[in-house]
Protein backbone atom coordinates (compact mmCIF):
# COMPACT_ATOMS: atom_id res chain seq x y z
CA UNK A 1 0.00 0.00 0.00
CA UNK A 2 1.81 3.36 -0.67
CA UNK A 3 2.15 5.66 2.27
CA UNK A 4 1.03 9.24 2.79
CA UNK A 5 2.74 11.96 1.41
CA UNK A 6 4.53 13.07 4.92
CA UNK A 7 5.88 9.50 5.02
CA UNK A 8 7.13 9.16 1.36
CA UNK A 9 9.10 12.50 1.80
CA UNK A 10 10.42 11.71 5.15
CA UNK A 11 9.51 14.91 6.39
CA UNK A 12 8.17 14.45 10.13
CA UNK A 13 4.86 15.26 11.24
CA UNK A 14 3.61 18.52 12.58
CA UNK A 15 2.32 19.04 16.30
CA UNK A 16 -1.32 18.03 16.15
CA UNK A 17 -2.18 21.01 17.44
CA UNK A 18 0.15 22.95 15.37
CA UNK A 19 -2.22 21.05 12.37
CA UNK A 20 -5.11 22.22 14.28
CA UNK A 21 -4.14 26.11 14.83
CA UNK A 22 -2.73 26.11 10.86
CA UNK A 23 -6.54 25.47 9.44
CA UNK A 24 -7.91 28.62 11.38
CA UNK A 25 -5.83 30.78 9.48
CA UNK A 26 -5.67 31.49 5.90
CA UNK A 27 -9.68 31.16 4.94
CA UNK A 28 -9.84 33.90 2.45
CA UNK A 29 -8.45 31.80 0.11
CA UNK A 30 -10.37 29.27 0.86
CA UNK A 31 -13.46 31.47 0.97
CA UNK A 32 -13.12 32.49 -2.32
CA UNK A 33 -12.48 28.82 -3.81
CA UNK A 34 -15.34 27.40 -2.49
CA UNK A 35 -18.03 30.21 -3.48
CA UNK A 36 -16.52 28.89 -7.11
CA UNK A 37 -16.58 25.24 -6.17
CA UNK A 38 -20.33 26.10 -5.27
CA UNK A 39 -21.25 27.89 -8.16
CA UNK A 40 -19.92 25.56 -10.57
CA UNK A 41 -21.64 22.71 -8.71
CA UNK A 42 -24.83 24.21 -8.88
CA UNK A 43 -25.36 26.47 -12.14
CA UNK A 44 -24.74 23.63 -14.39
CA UNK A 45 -27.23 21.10 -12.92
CA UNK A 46 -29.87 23.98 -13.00
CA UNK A 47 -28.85 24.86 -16.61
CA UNK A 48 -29.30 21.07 -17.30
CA UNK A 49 -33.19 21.48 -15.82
CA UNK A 50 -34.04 24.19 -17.85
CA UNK A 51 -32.74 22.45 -20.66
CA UNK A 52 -34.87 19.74 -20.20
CA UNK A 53 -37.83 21.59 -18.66
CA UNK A 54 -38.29 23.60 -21.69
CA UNK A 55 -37.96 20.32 -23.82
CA UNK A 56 -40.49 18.15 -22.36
CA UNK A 57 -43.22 17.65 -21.51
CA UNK A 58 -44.55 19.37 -18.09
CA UNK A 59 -46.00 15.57 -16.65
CA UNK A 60 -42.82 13.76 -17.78
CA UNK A 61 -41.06 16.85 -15.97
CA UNK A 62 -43.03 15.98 -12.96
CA UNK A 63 -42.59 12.47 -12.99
CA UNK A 64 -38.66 13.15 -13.37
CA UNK A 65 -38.59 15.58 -10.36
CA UNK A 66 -40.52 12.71 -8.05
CA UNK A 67 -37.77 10.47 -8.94
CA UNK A 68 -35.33 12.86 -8.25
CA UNK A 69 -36.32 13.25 -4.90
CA UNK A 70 -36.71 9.90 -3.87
CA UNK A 71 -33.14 10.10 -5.51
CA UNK A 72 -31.92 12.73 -2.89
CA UNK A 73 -33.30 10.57 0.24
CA UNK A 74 -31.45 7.50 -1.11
CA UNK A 75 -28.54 10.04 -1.63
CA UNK A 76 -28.61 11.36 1.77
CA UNK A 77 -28.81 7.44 2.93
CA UNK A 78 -26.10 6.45 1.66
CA UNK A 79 -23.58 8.18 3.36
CA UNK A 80 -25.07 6.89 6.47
CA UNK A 81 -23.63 10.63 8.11
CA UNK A 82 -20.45 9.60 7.23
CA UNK A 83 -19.00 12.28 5.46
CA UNK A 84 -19.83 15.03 8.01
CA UNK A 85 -18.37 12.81 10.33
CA UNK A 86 -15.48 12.17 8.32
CA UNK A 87 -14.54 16.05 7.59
CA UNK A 88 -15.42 16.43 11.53
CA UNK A 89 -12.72 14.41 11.70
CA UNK A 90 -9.89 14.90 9.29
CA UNK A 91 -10.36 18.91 10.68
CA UNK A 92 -9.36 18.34 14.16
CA UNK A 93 -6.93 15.38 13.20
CA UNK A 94 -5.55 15.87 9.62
CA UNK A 95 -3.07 12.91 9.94
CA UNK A 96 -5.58 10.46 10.83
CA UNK A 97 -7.42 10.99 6.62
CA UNK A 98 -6.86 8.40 4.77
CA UNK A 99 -7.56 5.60 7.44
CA UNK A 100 -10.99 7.50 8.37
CA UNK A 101 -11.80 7.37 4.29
CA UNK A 102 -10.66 3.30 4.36
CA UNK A 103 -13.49 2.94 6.84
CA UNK A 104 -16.24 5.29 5.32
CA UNK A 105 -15.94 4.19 1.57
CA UNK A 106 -16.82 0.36 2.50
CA UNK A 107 -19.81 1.84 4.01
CA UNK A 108 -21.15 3.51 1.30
CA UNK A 109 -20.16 1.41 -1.18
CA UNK A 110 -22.29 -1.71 0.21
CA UNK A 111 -25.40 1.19 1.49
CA UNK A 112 -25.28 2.07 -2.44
CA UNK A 113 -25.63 -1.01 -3.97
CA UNK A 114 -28.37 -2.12 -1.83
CA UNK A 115 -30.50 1.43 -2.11
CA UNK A 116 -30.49 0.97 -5.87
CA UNK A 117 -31.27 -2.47 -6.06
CA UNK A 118 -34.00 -1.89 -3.02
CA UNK A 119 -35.89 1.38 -4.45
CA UNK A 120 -35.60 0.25 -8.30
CA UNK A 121 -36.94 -3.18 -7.29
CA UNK A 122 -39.87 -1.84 -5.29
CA UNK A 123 -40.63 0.81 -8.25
CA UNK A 124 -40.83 -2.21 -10.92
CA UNK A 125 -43.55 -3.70 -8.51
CA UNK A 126 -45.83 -0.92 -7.89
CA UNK A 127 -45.18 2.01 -10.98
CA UNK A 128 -42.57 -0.08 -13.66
CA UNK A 129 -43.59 3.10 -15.78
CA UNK A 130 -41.16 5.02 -14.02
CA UNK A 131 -38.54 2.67 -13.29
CA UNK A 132 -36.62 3.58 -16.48
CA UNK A 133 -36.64 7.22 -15.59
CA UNK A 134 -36.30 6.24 -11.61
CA UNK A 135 -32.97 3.63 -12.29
CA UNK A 136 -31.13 5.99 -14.07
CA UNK A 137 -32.05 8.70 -11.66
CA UNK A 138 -31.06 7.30 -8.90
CA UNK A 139 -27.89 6.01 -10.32
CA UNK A 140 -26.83 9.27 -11.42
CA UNK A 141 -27.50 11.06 -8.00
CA UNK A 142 -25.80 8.01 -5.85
CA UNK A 143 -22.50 8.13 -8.11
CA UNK A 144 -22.50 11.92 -7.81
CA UNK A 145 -22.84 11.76 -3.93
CA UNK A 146 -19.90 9.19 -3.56
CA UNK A 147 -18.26 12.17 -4.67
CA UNK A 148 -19.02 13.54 -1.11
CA UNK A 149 -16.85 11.03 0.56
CA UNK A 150 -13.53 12.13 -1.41
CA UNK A 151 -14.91 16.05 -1.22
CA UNK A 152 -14.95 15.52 2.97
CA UNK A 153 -11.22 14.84 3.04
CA UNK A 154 -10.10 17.42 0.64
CA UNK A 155 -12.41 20.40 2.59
CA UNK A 156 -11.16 19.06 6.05
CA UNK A 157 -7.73 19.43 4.32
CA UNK A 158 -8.23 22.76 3.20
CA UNK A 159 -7.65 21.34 -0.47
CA UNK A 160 -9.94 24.07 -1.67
CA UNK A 161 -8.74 24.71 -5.14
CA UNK A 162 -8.27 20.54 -5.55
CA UNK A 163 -12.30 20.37 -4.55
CA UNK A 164 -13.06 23.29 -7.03
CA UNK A 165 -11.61 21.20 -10.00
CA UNK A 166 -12.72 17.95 -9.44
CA UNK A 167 -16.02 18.62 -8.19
CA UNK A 168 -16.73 20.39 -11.45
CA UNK A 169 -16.12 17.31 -13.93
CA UNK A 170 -19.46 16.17 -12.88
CA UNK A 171 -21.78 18.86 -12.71
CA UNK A 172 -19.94 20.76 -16.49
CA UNK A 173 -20.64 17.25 -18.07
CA UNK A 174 -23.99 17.07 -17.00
CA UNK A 175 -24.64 20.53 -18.44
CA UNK A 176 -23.11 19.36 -21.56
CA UNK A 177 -25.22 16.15 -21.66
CA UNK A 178 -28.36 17.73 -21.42
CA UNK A 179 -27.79 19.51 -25.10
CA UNK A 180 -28.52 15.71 -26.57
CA UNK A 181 -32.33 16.90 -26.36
CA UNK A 182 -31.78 18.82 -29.36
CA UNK A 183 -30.28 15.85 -30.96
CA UNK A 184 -33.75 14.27 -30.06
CA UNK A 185 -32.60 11.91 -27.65
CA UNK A 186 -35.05 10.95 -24.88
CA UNK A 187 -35.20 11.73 -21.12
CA UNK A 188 -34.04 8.08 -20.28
CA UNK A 189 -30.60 8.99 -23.16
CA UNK A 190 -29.72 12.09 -21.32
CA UNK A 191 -29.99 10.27 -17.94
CA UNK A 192 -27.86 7.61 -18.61
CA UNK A 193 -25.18 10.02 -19.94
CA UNK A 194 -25.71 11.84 -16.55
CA UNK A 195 -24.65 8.43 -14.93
CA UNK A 196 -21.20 8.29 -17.13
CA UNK A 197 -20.34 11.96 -16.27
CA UNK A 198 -20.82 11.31 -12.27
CA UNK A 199 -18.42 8.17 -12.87
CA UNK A 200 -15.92 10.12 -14.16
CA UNK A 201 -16.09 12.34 -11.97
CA UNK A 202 -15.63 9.82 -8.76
CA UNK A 203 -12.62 8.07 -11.04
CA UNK A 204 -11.00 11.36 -10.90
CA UNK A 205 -11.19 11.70 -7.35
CA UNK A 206 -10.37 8.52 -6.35
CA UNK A 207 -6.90 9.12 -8.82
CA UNK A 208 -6.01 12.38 -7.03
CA UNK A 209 -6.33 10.81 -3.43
CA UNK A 210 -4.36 7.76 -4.10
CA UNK A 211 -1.91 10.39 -6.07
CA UNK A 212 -1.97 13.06 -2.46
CA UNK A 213 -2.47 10.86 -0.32
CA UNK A 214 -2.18 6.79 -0.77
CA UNK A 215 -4.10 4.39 -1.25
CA UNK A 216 -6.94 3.88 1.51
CA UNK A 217 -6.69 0.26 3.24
CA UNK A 218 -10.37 -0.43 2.62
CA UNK A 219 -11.63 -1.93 6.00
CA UNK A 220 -14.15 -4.75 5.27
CA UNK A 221 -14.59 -6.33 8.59
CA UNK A 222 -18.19 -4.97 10.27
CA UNK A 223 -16.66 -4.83 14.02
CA UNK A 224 -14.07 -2.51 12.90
CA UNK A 225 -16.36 -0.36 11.25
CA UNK A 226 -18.99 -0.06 14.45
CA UNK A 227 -17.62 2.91 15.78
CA UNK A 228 -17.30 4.71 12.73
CA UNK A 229 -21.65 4.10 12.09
CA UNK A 230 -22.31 5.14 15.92
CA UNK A 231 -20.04 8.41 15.75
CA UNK A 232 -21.72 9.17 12.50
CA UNK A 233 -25.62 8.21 13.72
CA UNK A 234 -26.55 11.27 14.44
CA UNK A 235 -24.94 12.96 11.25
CA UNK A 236 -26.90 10.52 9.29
CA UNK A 237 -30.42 10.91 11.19
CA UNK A 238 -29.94 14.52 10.66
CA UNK A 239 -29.39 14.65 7.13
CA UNK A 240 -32.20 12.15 6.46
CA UNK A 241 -35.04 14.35 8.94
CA UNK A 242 -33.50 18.02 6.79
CA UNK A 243 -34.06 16.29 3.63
CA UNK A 244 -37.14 14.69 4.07
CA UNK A 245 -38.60 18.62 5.71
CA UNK A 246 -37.36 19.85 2.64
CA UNK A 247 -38.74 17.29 0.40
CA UNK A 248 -41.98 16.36 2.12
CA UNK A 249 -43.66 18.66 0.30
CA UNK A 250 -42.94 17.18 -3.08
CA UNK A 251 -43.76 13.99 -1.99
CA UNK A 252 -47.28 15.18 -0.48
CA UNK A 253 -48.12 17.57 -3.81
CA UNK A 254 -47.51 14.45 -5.96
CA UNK A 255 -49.84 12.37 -3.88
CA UNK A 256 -52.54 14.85 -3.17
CA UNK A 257 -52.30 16.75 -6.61
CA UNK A 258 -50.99 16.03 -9.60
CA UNK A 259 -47.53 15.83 -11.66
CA UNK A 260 -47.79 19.28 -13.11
CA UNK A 261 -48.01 20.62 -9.54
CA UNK A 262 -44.66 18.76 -8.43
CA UNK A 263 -43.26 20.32 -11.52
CA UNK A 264 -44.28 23.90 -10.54
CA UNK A 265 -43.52 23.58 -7.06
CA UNK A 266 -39.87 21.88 -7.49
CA UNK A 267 -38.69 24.74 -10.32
CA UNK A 268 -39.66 27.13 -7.85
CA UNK A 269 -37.65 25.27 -4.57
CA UNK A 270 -34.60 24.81 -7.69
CA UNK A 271 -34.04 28.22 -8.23
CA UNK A 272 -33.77 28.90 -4.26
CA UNK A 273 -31.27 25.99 -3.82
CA UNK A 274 -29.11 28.03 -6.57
CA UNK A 275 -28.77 30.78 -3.52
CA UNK A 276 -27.32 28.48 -1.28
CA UNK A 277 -24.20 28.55 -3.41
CA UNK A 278 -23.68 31.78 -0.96
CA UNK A 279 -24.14 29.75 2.32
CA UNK A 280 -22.24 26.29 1.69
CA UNK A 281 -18.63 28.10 0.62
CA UNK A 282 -19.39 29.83 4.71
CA UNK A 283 -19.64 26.19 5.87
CA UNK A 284 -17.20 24.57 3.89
CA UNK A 285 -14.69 27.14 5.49
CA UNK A 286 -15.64 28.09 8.84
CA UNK A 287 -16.95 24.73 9.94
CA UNK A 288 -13.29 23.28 10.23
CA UNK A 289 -12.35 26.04 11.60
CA UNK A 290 -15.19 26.07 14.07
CA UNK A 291 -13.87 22.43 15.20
CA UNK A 292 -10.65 23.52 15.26
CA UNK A 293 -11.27 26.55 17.55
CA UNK A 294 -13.45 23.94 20.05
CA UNK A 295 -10.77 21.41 19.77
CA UNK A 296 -7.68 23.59 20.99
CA UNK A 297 -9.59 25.36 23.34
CA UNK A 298 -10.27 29.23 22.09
CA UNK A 299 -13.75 29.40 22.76
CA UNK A 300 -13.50 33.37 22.73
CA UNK A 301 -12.03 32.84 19.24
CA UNK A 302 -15.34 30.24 18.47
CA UNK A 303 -17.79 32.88 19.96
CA UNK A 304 -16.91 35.74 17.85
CA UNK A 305 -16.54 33.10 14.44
CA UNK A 306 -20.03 31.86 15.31
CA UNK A 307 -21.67 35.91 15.64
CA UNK A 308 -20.56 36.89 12.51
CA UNK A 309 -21.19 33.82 10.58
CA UNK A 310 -24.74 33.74 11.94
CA UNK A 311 -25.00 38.02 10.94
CA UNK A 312 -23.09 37.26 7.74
CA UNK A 313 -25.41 34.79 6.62
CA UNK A 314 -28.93 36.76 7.66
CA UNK A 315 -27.76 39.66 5.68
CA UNK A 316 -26.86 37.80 2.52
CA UNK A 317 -30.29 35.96 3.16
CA UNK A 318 -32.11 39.33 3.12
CA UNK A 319 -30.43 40.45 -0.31
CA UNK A 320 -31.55 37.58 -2.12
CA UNK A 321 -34.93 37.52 -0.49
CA UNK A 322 -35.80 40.88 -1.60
CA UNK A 323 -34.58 40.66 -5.08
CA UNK A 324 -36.71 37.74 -5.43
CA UNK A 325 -39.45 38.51 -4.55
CA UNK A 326 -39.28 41.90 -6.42
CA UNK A 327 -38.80 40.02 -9.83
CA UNK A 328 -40.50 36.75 -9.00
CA UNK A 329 -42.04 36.47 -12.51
CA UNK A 330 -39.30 37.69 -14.58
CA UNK A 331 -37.35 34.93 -13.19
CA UNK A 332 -39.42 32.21 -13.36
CA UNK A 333 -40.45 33.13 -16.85
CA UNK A 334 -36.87 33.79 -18.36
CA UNK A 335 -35.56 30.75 -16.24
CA UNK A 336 -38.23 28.12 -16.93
CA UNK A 337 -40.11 29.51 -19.63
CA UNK A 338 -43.98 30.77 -20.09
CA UNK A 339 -45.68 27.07 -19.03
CA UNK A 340 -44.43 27.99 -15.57
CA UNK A 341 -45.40 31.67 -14.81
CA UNK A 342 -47.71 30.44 -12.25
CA UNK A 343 -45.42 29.14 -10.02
CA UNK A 344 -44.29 32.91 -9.84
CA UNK A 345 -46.29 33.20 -6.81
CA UNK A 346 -44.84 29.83 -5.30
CA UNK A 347 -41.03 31.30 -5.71
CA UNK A 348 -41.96 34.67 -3.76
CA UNK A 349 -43.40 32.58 -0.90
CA UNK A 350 -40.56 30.06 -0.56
CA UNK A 351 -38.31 33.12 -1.08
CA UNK A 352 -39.43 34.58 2.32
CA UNK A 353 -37.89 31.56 3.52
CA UNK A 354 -34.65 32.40 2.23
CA UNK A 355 -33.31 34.01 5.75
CA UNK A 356 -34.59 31.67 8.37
CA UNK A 357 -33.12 28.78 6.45
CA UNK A 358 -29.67 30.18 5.53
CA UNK A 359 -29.54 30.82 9.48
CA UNK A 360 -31.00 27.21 10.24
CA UNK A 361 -28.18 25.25 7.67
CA UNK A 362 -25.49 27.56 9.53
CA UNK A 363 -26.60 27.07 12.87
CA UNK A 364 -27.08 22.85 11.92
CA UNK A 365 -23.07 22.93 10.70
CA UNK A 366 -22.37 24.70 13.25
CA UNK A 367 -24.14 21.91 15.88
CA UNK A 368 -22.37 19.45 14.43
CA UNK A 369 -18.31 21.19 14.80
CA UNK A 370 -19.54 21.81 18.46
CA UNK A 371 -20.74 17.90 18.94
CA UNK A 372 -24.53 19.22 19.34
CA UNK A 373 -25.44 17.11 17.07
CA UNK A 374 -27.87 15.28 18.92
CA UNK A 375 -29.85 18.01 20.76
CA UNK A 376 -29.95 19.45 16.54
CA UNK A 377 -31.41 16.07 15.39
CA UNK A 378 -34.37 16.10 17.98
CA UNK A 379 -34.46 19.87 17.13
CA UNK A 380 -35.55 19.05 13.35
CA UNK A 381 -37.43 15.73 13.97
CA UNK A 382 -39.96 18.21 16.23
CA UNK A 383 -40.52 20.60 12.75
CA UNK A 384 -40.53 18.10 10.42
CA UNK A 385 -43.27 16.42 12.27
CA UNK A 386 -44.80 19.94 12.34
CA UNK A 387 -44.35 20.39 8.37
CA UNK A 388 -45.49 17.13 7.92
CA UNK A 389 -48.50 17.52 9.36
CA UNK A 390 -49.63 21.29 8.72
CA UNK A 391 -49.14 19.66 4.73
CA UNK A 392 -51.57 17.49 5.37
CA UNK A 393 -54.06 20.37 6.11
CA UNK A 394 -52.79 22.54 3.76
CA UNK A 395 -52.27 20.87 0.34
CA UNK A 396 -55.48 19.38 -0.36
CA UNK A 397 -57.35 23.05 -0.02
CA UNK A 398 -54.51 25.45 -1.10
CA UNK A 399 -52.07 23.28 -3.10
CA UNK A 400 -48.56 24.00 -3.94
CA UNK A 401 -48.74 27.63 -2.42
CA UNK A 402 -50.20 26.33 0.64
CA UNK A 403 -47.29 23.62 0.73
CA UNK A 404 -44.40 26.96 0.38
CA UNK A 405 -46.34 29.20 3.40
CA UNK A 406 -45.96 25.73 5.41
CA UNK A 407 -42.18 25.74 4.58
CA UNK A 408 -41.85 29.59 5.50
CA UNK A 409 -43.16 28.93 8.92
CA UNK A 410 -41.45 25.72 10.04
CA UNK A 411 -37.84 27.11 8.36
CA UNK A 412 -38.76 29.94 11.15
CA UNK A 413 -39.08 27.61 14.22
CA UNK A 414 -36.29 25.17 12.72
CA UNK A 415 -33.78 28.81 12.93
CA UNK A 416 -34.90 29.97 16.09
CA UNK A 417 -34.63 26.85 17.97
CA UNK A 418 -31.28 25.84 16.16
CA UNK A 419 -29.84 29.40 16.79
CA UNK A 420 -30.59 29.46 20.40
CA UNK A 421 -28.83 26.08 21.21
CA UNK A 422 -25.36 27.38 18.87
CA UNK A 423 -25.44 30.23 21.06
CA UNK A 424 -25.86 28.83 24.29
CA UNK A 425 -23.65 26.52 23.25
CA UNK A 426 -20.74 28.66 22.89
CA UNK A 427 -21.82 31.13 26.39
CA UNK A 428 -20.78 27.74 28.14
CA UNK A 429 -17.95 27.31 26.51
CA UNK A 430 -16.79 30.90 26.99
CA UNK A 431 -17.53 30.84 30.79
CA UNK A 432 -15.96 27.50 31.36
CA UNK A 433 -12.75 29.60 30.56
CA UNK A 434 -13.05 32.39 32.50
């Protein structure tokens, strides 16, 4: 097995503390890299839907959107909360990467395989007129999440600019594969082309790691790998719960309404995810840092990190809030074309939402570098249940626009409640040290 760089080029080790104090400083750089990393990642896929939205038809739009999120909650499952864990991990302990990776790719490898033989198996059974669209959906979307695994060790490294490139391949291809429509290939075409250019994009990865780093010592034996599922647990159950309260609504729209609904709704929630591309680059950098600053012990440092993370992100949230809503139907319109002008009044509605939830995903991260994890998880299980159920009132009288004001209110109590326990958090931590 080839060894880690350090060991190949006999240079010793640093301190682990000195590893620990280096990742709080420098972030501008790394700032800057992952707003790009974020933008390329996201533009592409949503020039790929718009692509195909204005192609097909609305219905077979709809059905493609169902599949994709059943696509995201098999995603999200199959990293079993490993990766959070893992770039948890290779933050406060840098030297310890590539055996945490040995243990996390088994994991998802085998959780993979069975969630697309699983879902695809149950869809020929009970709707085998989607499983063409729903196998190669799902195929896509898991390949492209393995990424994830690779992209934890690289942002725990601070191997911005090395994320930036690779992460691209898949996302640029995937752009580039949706142009086939005008060759008049089907939906089921572009898909599977969507599936090749995630593959690539893991291959690459998995060449520059083994090319950094070494090769990982994949760990096969279950016992070994026990700790590694109970430290990540509660990563994983709070992934699923934030997906699902972000998803639920889809799922309830198609069941209580109709395709065309899903469609309407889902371009609307698509253009809002593009704004997170201002959110993640604050995790993917402050985060580690975050850990680091719990780690070695500067909670004043961690205190003053978490208050202007939490103001930088409600002001950004603002910006974009009020620019959408001003030009709601411009947007729509010029994004997804005239079929979907109604959903203008969806967007505005789920753009309200755009402040509590940029302060709710910073406040989550920010649980789990502070190993609150836990108190987060039954935090979000309490508003999903809440979302859950107000869309069950909601949806069959008011529809998709009923299904966004639910969103707007339970993003609210999701922030407030999250934001409350980061900042307690960190008023312990700074009187423990006085």
């Amino acid at each position: 097995m080839s060894q880690p760089t350090e060991i190949r080029t006999g240079q010793p080790r640093p301190a682990p503390s000195a590893s620990l104090i280096a990742r709080i400083t420098g972030w501008e750089r790394d700032l800057v890299l992952s707003v790009l990393s974020q933008l390329v990642q996201k533009l592409p896929g949503l020039v790929g839907a718009v692509v195909l939205a204005r192609h097909f038809d609305i219905a077979l739009m709809g059905q493609f959107f169902f599949c994709g999120v059943i696509a995201a909650i098999a995603a999200t499952v199959s990293h079993l909360g490993t990766d959070r864990a893992l770039n948890r991990s290779v933050a406060q302990n840098p030297e310890g990467a590539l055996e945490m990776l040995g243990k996390v790719l088994p994991l998802r490898l085998v959780a993979i395989a069975g969630l697309w033989v699983g879902i695809n198996g149950i869809v020929a059974l009970v709707a085998p007129d989607l499983l063409a669209i729903c196998a190669l959906t799902t195929g896509y979307m898991l390949l492209g999440n393995l990424f994830f695994s690779f992209s934890a060790v690289f942002v725990g490294l601070r191997w911005a600019g090395l994320r930036l490139v690779i992460g691209a391949i898949g996302p640029l291809l995937i752009a580039l594969s949706s142009c086939a429509v005008f060759l008049g290939w089907s939906l089921p075409a572009v898909l599977a082309l969507y599936c090749c250019a995630n593959a690539l994009m893991v291959a690459v990865a998995i060449r520059v790691t083994r090319a950094r780093l070494g090769r990982p010592d994949l760990v096969w034996n279950f016992d070994a790998l026990r700790p590694v599922l109970l430290l990540s647990a509660p990563f994983l159950a709070i992934e699923i719960v934030l997906l699902i309260q972000a998803k639920i609504d889809v799922l309830m729209i198609y069941a209580m309404s109709t395709p065309a609904a899903v469609a309407e709704y889902e371009t609307s929630y698509r253009l809002l995810e593009v704004t997170r591309t201002l959110i993640r680059p604050l995790m993917m950098v402050f985060v580690p840092i975050a850990a680091a600053m719990a780690a070695t012990g500067d909670h004043a440092g961690l205190a003053r990190v978490v208050r202007r993370l939490l103001a930088g992100v409600s002001l950004a949230g603002a910006v974009l809030a009020l620019v959408s809503i001003a030009f709601a139907e411009p947007i729509v319109v010029t994004v997804w074309g005239e079929t979907y002008r109604s959903g203008a009044d969806i967007f505005s509605v789920l753009a309200l939402a755009t402040v509590p939830l940029f302060l709710g995903l910073a406040s989550l991260h920010l649980a789990g570098a502070l190993h609150r994890e836990r108190s987060g998880l039954r935090i979000l299980m309490l508003t999903a249940l809440v979302n859950a159920g107000t869309n069950a009132m909601v949806i069959p009288r008011f529809g998709a626009l009923g299904a966004a004001w639910t969103t707007f209110a339970t993003e609210c109590l999701a922030a407030l409640a999250l934001m409350v326990l980061i900042l307690r958090a960190t008023r312990t931590s700074e009187g423990g040290t006085r």
